[in-house]
Protein backbone atom coordinates (compact mmCIF):
# COMPACT_ATOMS: atom_id res chain seq x y z
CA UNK A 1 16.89 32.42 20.84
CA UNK A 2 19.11 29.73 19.17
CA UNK A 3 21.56 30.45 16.99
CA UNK A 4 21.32 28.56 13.48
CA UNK A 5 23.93 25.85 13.81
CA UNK A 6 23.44 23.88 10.81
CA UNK A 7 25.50 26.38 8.09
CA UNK A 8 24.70 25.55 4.32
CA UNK A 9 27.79 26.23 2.60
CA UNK A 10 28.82 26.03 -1.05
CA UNK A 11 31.59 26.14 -2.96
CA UNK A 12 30.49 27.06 -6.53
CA UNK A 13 33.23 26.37 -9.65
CA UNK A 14 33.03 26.56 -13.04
CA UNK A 15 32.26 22.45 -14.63
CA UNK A 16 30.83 20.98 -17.30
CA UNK A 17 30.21 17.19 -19.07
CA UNK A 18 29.95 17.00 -23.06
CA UNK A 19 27.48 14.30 -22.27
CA UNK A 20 24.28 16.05 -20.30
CA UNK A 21 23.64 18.77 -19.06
CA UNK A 22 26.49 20.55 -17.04
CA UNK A 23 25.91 20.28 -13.04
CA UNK A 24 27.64 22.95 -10.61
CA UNK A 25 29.71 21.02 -8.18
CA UNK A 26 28.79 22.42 -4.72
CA UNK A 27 30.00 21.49 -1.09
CA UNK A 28 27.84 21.45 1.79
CA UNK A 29 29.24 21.18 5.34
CA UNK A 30 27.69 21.30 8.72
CA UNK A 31 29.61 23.92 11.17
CA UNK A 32 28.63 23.75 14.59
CA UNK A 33 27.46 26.54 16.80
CA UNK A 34 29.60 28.36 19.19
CA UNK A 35 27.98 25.79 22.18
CA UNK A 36 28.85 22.78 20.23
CA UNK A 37 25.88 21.81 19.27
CA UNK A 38 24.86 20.44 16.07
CA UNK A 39 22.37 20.47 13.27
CA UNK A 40 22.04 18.75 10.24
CA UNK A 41 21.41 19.36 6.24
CA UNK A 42 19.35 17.04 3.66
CA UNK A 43 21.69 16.81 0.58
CA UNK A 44 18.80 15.40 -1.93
CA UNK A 45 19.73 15.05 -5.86
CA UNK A 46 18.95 12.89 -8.68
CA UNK A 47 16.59 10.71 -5.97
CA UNK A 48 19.37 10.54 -3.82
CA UNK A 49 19.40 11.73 -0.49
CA UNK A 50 22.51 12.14 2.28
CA UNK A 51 21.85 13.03 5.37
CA UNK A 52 24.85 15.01 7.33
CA UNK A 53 24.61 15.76 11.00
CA UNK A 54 28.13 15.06 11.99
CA UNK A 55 30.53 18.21 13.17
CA UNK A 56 32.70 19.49 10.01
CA UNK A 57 31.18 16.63 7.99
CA UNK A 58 29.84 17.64 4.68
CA UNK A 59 28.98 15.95 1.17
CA UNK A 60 29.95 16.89 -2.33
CA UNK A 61 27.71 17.17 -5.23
CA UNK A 62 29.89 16.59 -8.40
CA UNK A 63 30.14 18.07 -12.10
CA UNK A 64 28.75 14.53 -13.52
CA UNK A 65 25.64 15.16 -11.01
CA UNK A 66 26.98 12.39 -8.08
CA UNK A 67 27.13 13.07 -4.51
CA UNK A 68 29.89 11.77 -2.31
CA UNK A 69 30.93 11.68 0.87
CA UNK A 70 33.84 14.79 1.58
CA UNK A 71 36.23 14.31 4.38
CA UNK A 72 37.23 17.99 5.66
CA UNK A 73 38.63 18.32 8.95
CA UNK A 74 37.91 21.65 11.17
CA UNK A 75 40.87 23.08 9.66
CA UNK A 76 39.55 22.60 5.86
CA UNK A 77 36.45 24.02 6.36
CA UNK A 78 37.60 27.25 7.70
CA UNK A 79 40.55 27.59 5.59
CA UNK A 80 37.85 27.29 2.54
CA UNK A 81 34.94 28.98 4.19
CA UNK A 82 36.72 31.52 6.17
CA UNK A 83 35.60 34.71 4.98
CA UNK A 84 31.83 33.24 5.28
CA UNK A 85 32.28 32.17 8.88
CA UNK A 86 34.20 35.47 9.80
CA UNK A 87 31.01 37.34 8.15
CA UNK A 88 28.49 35.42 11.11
CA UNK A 89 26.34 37.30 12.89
CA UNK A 90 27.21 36.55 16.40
CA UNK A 91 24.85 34.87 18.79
CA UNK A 92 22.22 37.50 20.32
CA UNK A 93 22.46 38.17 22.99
CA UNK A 94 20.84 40.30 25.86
CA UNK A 95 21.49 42.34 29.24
CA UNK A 96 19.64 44.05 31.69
CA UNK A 97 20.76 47.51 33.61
CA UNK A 98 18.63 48.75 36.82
CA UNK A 99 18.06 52.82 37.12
CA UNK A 100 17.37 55.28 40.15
CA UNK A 101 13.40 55.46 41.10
CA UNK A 102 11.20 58.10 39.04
CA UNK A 103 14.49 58.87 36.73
CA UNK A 104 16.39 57.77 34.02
CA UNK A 105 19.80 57.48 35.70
CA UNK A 106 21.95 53.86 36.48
CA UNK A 107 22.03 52.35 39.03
CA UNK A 108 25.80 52.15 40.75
CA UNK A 109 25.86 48.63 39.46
CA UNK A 110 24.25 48.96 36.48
CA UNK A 111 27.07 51.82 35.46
CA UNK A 112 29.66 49.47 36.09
CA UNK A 113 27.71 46.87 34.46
CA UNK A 114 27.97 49.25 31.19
CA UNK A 115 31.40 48.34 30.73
CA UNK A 116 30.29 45.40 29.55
CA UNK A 117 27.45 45.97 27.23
CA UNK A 118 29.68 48.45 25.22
CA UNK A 119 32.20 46.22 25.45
CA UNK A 120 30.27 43.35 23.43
CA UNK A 121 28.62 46.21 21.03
CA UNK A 122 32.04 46.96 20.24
CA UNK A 123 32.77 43.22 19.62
CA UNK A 124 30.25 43.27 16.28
CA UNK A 125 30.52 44.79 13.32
CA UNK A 126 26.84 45.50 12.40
CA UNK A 127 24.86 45.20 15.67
CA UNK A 128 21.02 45.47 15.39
CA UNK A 129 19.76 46.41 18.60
CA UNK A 130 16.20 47.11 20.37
CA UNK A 131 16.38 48.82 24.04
CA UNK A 132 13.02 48.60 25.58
CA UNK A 133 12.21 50.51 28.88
CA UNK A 134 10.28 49.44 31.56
CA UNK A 135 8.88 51.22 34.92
CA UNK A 136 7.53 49.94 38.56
CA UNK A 137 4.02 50.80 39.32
CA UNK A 138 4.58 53.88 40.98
CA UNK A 139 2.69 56.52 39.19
CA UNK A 140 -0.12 56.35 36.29
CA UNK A 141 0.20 55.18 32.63
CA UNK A 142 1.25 58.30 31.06
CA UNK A 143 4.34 59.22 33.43
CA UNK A 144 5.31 55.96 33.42
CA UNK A 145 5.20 55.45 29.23
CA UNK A 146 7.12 59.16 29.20
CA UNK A 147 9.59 57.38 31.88
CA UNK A 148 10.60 54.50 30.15
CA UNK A 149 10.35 55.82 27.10
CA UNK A 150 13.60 57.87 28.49
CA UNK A 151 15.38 55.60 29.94
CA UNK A 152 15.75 53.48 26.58
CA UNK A 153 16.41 56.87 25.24
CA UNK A 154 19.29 57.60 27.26
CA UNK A 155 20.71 54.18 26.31
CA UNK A 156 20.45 54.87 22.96
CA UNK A 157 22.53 57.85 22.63
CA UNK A 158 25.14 56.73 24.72
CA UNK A 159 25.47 53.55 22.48
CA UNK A 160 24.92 56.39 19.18
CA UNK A 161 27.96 58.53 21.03
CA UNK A 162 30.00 55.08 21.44
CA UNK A 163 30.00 54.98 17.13
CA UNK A 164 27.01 52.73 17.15
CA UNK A 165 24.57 53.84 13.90
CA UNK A 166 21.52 55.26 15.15
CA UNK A 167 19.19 53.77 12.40
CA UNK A 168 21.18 50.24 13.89
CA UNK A 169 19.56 51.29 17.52
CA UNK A 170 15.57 51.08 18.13
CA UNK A 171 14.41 52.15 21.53
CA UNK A 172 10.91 51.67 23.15
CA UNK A 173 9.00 52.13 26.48
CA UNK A 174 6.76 50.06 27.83
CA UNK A 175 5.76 52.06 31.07
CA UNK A 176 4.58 49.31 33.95
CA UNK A 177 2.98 47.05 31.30
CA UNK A 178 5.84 44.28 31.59
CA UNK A 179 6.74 43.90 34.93
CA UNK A 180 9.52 41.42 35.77
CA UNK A 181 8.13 41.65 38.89
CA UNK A 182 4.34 41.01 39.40
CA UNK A 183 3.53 44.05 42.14
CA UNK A 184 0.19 45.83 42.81
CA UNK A 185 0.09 49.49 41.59
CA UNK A 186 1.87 52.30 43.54
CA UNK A 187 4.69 49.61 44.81
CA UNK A 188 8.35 50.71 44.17
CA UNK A 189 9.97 47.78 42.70
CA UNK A 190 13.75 47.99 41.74
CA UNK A 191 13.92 44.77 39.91
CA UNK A 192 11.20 46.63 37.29
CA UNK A 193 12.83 50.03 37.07
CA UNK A 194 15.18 48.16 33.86
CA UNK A 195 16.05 48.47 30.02
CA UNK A 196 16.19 45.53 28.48
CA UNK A 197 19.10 45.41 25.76
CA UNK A 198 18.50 42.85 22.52
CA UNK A 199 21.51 42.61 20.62
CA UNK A 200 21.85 40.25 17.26
């Protein structure tokens, strides 16, 4: 999923003209995404239209209704949009932890791979997140629903005991619908015995 990278910011202040009607200056600046890469905004007023799609770049709408050109360096835009940039939502991001056949313990790996999952749930202030269990074929429908339904349990109250909000935490199973793995039925598949971890 791609992170919005072209960031429509203003900066409202108080103006006015005793000859028409007053116009509220605003500044709009493209900030790239984490990756680099870039978007662009359509600045159209008064018939006039600006294009910006140039990092840091932005345009200025005035209090007599013109639009110019505003050169901001990097270091201007956050020191003026700081507090909006700081209040982001960081990138989503995703991870994938293996458990034990027919049960919904971790893998070796995938507890040391834990570590790092809490580590980036830490990292955000106000994570949403969706765990969604999955299941190899082993087994019929209803075991396996009850099964991954666990497992995306389990992950949810550890991340509920690491401070994480429950309503902030939705968990689902998806039994042996979604394989990662294409298998035939009654084939033990580690690669499919997962949770899938969505975090935005």
């Amino acid at each position: 999923m791609q992170r919005l990278v072209a960031l429509f910011l203003a900066a409202v202040v108080a103006a006015g003209c005793a000859c028409k009607a007053p116009v509220t200056p605003a500044l709009f600046v493209v900030v790239p995404s984490s990756d680099g890469h870039v978007g662009k905004i359509v600045v159209t007023h008064g018939g006039e239209t600006r294009v910006i799609d140039t990092a840091w770049s932005g345009q200025r709408l005035t209090g007599d209704g013109t639009v110019e050109a505003a050169k901001l360096s990097e270091a201007d835009v956050r020191q003026t949009f700081g507090s909006t940039l700081s209040a982001l939502p960081g990138r989503p991001t995703s991870f994938m932890l293996y458990f034990l056949e027919g049960k919904d313990e971790l893998t070796t790996e995938s507890r040391e791979e834990l570590d790092r999952v809490f580590a980036e749930l830490k990292r955000r202030p106000l994570p949403d997140i969706v765990v969604i269990g999955h299941t190899d074929t082993v087994g019929g429908l209803t075991y396996n629903d009850g099964l991954s339904l666990a497992r995306a349990e389990r992950m949810r109250e550890m991340m509920v005991e690491l401070g994480i909000p429950a309503e902030r935490v939705q968990a689902a199973g998806r039994g042996k619908r979604e394989l990662l793995v294409p298998t035939e039925d009654n084939i033990s598949e580690p690669r499919n015995r997962r949770v899938e971890i969505n975090v935005r």
